[in-house]
Structures are given as structure tokens and as C-alpha cells.
N, C-alpha and C. Protein backbone atom coordinates (compact mmCIF):
# COMPACT_ATOMS: atom_id res chain seq x y z
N UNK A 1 89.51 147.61 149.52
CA UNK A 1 88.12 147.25 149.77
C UNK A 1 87.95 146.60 151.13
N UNK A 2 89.33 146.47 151.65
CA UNK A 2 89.05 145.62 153.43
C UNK A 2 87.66 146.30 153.90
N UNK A 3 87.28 146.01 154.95
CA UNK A 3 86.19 146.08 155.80
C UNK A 3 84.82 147.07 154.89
N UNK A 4 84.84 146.59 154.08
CA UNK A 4 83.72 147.28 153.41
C UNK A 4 82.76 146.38 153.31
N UNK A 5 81.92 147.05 153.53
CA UNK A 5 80.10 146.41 153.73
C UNK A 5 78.99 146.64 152.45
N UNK A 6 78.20 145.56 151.78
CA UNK A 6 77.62 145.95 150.84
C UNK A 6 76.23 145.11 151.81
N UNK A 7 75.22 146.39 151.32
CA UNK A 7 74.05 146.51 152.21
C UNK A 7 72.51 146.42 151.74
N UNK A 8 72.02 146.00 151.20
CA UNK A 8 70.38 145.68 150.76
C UNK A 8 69.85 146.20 151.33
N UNK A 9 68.45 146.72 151.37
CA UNK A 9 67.45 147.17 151.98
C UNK A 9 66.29 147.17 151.35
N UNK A 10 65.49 146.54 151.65
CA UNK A 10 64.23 146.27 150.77
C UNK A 10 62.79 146.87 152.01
N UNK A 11 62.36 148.06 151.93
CA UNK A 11 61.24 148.52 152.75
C UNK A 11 60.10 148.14 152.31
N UNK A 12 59.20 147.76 153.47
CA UNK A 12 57.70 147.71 153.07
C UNK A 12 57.13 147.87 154.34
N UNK A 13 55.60 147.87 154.09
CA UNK A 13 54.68 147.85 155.69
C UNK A 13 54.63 147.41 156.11
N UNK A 14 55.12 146.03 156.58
CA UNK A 14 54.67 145.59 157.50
C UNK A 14 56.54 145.47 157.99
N UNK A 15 57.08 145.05 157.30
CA UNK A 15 58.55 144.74 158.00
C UNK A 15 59.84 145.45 156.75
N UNK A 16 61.71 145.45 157.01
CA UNK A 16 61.88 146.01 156.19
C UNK A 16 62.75 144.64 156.15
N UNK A 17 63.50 144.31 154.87
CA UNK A 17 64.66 143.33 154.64
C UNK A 17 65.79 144.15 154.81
N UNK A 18 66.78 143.73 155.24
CA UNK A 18 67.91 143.89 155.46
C UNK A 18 69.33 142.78 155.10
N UNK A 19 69.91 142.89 154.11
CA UNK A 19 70.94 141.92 154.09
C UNK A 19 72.58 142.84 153.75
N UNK A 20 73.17 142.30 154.72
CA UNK A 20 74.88 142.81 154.51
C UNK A 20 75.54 141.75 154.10
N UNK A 21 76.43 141.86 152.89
CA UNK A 21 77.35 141.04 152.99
C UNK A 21 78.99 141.67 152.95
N UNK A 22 79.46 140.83 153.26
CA UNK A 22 80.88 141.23 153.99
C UNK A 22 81.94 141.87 152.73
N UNK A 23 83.40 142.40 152.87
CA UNK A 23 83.93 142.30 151.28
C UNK A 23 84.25 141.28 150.17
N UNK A 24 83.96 140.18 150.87
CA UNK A 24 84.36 139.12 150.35
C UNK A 24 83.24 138.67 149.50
N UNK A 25 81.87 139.05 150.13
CA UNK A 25 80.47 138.72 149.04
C UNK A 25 79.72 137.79 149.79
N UNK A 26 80.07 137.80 151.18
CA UNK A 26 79.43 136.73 152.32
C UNK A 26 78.43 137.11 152.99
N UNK A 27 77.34 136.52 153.48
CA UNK A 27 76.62 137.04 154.09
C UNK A 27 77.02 137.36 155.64
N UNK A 28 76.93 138.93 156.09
CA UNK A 28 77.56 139.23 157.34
C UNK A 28 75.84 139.01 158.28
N UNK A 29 74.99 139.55 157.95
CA UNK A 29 74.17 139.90 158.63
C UNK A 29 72.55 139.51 157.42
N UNK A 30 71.57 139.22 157.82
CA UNK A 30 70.19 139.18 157.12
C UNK A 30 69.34 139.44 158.63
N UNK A 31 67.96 139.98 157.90
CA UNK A 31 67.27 140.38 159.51
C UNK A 31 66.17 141.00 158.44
N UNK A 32 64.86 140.89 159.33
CA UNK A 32 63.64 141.27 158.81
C UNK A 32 63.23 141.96 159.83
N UNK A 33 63.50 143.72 159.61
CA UNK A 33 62.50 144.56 161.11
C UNK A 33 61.61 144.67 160.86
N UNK A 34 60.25 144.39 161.59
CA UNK A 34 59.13 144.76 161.65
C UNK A 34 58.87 146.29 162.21
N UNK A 35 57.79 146.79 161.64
CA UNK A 35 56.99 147.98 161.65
C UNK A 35 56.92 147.83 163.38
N UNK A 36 56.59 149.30 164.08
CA UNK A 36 55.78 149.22 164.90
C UNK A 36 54.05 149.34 164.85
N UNK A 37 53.62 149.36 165.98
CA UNK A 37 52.24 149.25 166.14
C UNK A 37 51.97 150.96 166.09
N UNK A 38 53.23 151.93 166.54
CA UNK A 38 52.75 153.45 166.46
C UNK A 38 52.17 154.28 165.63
N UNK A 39 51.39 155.47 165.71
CA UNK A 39 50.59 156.02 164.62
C UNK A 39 51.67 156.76 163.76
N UNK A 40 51.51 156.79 162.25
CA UNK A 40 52.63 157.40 161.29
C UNK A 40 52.30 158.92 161.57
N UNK A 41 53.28 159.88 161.35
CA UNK A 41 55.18 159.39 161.09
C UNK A 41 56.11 158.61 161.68
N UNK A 42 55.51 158.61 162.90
CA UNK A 42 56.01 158.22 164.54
C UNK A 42 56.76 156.52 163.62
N UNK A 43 55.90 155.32 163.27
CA UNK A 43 56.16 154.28 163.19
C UNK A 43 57.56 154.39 162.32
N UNK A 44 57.36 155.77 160.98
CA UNK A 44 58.37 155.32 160.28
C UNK A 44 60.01 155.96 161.07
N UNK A 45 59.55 156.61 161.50
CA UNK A 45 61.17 157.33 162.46
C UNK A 45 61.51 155.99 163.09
N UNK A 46 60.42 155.52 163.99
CA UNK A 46 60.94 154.33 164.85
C UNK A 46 61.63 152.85 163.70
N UNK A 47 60.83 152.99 162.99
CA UNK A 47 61.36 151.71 162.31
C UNK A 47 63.01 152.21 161.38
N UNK A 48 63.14 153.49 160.84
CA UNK A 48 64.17 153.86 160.55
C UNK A 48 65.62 153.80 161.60
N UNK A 49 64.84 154.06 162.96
CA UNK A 49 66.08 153.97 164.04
C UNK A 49 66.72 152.47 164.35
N UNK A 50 65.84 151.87 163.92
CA UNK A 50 66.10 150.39 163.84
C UNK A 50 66.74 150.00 163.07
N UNK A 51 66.55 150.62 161.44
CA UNK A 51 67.58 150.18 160.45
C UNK A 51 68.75 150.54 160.97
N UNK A 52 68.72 151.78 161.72
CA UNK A 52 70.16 152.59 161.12
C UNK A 52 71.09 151.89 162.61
N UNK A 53 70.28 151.08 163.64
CA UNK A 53 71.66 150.32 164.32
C UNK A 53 72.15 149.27 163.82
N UNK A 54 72.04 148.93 162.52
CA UNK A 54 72.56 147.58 162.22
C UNK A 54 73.50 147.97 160.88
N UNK A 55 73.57 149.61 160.86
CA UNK A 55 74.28 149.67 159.50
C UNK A 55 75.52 151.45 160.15
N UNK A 56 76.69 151.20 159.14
CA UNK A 56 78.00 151.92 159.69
C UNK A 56 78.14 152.75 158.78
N UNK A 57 77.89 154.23 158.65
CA UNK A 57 78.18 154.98 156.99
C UNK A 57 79.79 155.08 156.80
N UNK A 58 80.59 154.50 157.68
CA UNK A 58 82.28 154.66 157.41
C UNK A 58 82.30 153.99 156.77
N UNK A 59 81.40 152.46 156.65
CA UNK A 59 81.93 151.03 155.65
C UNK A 59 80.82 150.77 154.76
N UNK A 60 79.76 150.95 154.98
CA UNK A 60 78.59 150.50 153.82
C UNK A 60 78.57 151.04 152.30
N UNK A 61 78.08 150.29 151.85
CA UNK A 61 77.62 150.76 150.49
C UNK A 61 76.09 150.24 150.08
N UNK A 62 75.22 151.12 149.97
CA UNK A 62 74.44 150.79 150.40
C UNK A 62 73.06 150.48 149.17
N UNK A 63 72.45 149.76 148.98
CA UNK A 63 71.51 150.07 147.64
C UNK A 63 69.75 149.41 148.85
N UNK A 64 69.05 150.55 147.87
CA UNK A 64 67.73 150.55 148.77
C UNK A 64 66.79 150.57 147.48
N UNK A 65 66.23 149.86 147.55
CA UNK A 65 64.93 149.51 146.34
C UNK A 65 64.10 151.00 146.31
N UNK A 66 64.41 151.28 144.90
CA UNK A 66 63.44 152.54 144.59
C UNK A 66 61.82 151.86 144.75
N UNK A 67 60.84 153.15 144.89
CA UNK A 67 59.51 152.99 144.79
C UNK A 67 58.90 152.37 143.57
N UNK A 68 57.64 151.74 143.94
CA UNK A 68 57.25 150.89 142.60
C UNK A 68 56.11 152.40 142.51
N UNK A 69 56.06 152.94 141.56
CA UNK A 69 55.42 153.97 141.09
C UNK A 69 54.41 153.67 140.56
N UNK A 70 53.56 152.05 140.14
CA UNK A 70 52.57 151.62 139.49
C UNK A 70 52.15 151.05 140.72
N UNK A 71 52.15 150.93 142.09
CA UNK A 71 51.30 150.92 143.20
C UNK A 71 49.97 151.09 143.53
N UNK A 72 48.44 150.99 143.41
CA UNK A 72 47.73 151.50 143.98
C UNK A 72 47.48 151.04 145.22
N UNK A 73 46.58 151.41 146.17
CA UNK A 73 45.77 151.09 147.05
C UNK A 73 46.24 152.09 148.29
N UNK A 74 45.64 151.83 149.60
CA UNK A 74 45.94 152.83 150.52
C UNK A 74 46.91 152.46 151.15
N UNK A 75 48.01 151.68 151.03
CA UNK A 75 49.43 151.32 151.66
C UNK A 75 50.37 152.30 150.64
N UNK A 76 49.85 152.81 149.39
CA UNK A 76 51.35 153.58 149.04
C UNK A 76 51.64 155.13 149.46
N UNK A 77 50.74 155.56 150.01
CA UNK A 77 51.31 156.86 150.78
C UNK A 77 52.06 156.37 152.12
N UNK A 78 52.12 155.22 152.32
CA UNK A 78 52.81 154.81 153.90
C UNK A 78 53.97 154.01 153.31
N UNK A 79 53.82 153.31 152.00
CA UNK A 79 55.23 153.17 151.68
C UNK A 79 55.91 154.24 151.23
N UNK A 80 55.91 155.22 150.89
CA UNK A 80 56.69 156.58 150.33
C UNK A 80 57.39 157.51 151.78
N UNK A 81 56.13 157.37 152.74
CA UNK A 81 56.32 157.92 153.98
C UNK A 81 57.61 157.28 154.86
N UNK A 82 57.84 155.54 154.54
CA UNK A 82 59.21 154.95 155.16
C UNK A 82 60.13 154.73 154.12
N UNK A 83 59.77 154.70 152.52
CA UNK A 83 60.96 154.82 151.98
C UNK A 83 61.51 156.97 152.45
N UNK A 84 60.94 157.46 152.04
CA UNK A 84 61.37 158.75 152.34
C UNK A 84 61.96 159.00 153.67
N UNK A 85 61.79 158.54 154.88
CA UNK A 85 61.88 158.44 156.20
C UNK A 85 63.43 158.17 156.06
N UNK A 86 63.75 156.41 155.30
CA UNK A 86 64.91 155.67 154.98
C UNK A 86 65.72 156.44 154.46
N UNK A 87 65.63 157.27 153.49
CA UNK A 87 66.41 157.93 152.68
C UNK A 87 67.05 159.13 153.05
N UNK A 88 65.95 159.66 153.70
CA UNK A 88 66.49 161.37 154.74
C UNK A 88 67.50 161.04 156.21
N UNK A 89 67.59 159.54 156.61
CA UNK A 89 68.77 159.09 157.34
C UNK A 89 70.00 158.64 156.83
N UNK A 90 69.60 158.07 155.72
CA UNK A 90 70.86 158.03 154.51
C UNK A 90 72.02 159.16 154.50
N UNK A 91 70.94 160.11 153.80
CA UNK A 91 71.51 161.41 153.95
C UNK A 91 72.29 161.87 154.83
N UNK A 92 71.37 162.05 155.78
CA UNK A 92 72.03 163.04 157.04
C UNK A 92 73.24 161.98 157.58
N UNK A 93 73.48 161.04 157.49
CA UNK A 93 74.10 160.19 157.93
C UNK A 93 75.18 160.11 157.11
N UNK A 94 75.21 160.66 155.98
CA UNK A 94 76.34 160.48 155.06
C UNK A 94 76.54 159.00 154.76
N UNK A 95 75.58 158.59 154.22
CA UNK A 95 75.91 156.72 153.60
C UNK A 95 76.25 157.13 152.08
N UNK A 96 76.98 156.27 151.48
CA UNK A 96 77.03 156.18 150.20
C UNK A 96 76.13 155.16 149.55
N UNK A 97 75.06 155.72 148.91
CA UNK A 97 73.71 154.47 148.86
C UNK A 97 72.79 155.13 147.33
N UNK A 98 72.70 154.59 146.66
CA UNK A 98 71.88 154.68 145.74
C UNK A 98 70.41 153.60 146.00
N UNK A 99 69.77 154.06 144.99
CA UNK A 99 68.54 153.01 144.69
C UNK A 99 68.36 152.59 143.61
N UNK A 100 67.86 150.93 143.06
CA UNK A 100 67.64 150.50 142.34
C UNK A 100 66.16 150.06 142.59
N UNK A 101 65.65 150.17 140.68
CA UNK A 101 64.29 150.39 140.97
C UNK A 101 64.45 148.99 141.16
N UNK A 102 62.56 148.72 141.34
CA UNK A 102 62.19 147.06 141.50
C UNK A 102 62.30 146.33 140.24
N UNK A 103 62.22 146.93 139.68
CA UNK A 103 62.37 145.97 137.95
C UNK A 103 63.97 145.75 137.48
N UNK A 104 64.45 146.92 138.20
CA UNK A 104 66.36 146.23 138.19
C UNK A 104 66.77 145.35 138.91
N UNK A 105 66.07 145.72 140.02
CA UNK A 105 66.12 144.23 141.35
C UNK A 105 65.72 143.08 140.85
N UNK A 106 64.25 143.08 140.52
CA UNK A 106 64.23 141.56 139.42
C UNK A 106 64.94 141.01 138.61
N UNK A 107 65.90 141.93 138.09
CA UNK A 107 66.64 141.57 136.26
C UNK A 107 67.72 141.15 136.95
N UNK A 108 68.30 141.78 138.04
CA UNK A 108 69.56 141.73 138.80
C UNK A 108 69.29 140.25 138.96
N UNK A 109 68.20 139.71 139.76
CA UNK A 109 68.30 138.79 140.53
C UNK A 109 67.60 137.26 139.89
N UNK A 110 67.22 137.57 138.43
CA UNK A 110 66.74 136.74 137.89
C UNK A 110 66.29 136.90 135.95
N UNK A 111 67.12 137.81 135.39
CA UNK A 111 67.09 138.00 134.61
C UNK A 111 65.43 138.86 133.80
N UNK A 112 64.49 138.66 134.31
CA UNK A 112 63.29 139.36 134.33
C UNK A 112 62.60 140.20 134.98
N UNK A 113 62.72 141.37 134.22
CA UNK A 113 62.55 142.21 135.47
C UNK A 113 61.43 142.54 135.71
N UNK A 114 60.26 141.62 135.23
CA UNK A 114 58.87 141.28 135.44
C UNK A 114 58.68 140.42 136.62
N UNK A 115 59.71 139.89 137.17
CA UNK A 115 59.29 138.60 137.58
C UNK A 115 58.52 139.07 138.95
N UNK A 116 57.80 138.33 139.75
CA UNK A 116 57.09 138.12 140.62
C UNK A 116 57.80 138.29 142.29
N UNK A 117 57.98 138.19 142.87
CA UNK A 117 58.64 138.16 144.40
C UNK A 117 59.05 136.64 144.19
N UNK A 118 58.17 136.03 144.19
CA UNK A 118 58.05 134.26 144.87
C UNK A 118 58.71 133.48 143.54
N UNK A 119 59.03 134.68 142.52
CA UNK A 119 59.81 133.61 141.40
C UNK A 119 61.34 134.03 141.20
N UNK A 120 61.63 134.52 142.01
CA UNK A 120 62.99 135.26 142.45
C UNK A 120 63.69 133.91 143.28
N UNK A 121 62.97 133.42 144.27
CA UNK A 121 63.46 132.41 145.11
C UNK A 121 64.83 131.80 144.51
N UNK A 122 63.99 131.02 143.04
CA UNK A 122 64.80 129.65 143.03
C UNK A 122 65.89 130.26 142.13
N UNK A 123 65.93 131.39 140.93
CA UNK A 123 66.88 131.82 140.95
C UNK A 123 68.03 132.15 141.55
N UNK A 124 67.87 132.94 142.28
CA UNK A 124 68.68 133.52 143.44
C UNK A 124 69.61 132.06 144.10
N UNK A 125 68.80 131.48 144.58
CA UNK A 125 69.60 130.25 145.56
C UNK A 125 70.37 129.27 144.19
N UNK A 126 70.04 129.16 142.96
CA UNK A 126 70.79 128.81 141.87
C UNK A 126 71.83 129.66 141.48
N UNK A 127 71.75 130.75 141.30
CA UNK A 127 73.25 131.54 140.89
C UNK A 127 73.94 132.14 142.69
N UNK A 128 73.16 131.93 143.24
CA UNK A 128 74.05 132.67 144.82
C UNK A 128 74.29 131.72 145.80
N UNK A 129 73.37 130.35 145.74
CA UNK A 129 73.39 129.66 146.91
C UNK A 129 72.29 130.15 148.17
N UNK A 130 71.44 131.31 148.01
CA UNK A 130 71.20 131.91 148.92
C UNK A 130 69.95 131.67 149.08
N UNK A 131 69.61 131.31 150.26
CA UNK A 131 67.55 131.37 150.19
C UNK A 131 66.95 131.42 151.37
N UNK A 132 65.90 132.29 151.61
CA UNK A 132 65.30 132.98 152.66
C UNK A 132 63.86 132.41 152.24
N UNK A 133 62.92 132.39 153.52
CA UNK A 133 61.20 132.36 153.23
C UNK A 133 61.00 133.75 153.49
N UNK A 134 61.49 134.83 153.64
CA UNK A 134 61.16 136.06 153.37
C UNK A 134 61.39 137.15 152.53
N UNK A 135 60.26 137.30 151.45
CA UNK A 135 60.34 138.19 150.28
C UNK A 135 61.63 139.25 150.09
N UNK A 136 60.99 139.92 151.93
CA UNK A 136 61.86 141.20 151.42
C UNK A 136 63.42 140.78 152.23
N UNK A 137 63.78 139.93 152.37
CA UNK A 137 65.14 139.27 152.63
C UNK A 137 65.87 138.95 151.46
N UNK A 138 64.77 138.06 150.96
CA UNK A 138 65.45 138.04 149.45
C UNK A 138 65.88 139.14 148.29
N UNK A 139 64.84 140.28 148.53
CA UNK A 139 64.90 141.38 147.87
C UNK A 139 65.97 141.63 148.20
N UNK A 140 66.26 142.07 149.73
CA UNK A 140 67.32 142.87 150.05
C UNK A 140 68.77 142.24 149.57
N UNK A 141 68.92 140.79 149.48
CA UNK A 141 69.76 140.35 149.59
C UNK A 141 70.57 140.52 147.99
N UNK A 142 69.43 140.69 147.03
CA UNK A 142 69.52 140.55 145.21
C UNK A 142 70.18 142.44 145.35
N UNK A 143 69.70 143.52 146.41
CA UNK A 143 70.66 144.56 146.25
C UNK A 143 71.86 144.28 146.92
N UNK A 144 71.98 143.55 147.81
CA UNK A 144 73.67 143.64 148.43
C UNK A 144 74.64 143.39 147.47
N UNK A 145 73.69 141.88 146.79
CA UNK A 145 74.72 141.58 145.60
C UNK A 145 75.10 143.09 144.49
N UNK A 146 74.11 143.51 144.07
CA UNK A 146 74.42 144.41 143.30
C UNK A 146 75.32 145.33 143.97
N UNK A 147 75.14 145.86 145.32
CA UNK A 147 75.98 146.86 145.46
C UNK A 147 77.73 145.96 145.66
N UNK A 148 77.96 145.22 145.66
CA UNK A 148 78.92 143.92 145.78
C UNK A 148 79.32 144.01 144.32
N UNK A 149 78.70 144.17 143.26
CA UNK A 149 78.94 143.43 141.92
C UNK A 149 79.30 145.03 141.03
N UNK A 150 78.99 145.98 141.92
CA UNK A 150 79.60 147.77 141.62
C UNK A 150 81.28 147.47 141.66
N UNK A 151 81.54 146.84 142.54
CA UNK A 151 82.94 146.86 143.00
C UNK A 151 83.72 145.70 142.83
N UNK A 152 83.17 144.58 142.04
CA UNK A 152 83.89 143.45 142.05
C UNK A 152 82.76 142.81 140.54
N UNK A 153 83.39 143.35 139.69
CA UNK A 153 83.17 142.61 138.39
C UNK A 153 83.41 141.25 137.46
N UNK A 154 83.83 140.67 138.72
CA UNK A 154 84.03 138.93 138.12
C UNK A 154 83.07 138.17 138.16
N UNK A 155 82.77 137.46 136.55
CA UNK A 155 82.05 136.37 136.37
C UNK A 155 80.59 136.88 136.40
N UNK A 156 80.24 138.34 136.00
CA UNK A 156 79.29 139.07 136.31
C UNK A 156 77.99 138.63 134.64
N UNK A 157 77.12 138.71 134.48
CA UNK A 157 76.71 138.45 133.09
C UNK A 157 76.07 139.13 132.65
N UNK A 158 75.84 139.40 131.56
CA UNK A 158 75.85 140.46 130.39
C UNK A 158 74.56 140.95 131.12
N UNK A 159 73.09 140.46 131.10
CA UNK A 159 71.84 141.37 131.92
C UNK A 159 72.39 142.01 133.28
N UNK A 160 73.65 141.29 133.94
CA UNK A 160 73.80 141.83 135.66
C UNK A 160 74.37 143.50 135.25
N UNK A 161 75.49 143.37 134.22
CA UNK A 161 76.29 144.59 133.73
C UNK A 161 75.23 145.69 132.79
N UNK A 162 74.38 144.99 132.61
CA UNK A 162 72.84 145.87 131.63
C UNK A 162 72.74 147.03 133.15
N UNK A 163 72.19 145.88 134.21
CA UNK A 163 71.90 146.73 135.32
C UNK A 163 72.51 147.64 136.19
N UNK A 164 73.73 147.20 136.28
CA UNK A 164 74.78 147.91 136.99
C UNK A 164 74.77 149.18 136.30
N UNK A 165 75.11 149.06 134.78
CA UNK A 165 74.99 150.42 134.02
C UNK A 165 74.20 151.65 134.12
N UNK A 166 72.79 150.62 134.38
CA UNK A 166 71.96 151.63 134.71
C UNK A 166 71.59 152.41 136.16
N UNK A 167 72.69 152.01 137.07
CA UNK A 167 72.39 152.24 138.54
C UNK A 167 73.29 153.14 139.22
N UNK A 168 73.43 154.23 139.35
CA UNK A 168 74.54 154.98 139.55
C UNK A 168 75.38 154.49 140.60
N UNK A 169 76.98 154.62 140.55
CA UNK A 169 77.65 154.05 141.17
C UNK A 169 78.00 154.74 142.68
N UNK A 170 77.93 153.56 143.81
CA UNK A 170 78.10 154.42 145.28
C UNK A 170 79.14 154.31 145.68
């Protein structure tokens, strides 16, 4: 498992989360890219080229928050447009990366997979130590663990292994 990278990615409109942690389960890297100001598709290529310098498909493992499919309003054809954007560089790039939906991301990261963004916080920094003022930092950071907790099953608890089960392995 030397130099292997487990990688979060939490997309949205206005910015994306990004958290790596190292093999050890450390945080290597956290970073919040913002969107550009360019007209779409254009913004999501550009903001994808951005993810993809901060991530290595020889070492990552990568988990990227599936779409919330109960979305309305006029931001979810532009979130589908940069998750899809995210995913077709995945690809071509040869990452090993699955997605976990948002309600596994919650359960992962706080046992409810109802819970709210802003009630994720104090969980998270209670079982990880870890805490960000940015949503999708935190998001990203509740998949690194998971893609971390694919490959290193200690001290893991019975809802984390519910989820893992359900998340295909990268």
C-alpha cells in the first residue's frame, strides 16, 4: 500500500472539495477549487483541469460523491454537467475511483444518512479529529476516509462496514 493516495472529491457550483490523505490515513492535501467565471461547458473543462493537477492515477484511489437525484432548481443541470465533466477525466485518465452516493457520505461520516451538511461537522472532528469551515471539504474529506477504510479495515464500525459494502471496491 506504500505511496498510495486516498482521494475525496465532493463537486458543486460554486467550488469543488478536494481532500487526499496519505497511506497512512493523514491528511496529504485539502483545497477548495472554485468555479470559473466562463460560460458552461467551457467552466466545467476548466474547473476539471484544475482537479486533475492535484491528483496522480498511478497512486490514487479515488471516491467522488454520486449525484443527489432529489435536486430541484436550475443549478442541477450544471451540477450533472461538472459531475459528468469529473468523471469522463476519471476515465480517460485511468483513475481507480468509484462514487458514493450523498446519503452514504452522510452514514459514512456520521451515522445518518439524512443528516444535513452543517451536522456532519462535529461528528467528523469527534471520530477523525478533522474540521474544516467548508462543507464540501468536509464532504470530500468523509470520502477519502472511505476510500482509506476500502483498504484498511481496523477499528472500522458496523454502519462504516454497512457502507463500504455497499460501495464498490476501487
Amino acid at each position: 500500500m506504500r505511496d498510495i493516495r486516498f482521494v475525496g472529491i465532493d463537486p458543486s457550483l460554486t467550488s469543488t472539495g478536494i481532500v487526499i490523505l496519505d497511506e497512512s490515513g493523514n491528511v496529504a492535501e485539502q483545497l477548495s477549487i472554485k468555479a470559473g467565471k466562463e460560460d458552461d461547458p467551457l467552466r466545467f473543462m476548466k474547473l476539471t483541469e484544475k482537479v486533475k493537477k492535484h491528483l496522480n492515477p498511478s497512486t490514487d484511489k479515488v471516491i467522488i460523491e454520486g449525484f443527489s437525484f432529489g435536486s430541484k432548481g436550475s443549478g442541477v443541470s450544471k451540477m450533472y454537467g461538472i459531475g459528468w465533466t469529473l468523471r469522463i477525466m476519471l476515465e480517460e485518465d485511468v483513475f481507480a475511483w468509484t462514487e458514493a452516493t450523498p446519503s452514504a457520505v452522510k452514514k459514512f461520516g456520521s451515522n445518518k444518512g439524512n443528516a444535513k451538511k452543517e451536522d456532519l461537522v462535529l461528528p467528523v472532528y469527534k471520530k477523525w479529529g478533522f474540521e474544516s469551515s467548508v462543507n464540501d471539504i468536509t464532504d470530500a474529506y468523509i470520502m477519502a476516509r472511505i476510500a482509506y477504510s476500502m483498504y484498511n479495515h481496523d477499528g472500522l464500525l458496523e454502519y462504516e462496514k454497512d457502507v463500504l459494502r455497499k460501495i464498490k471496491k476501487i
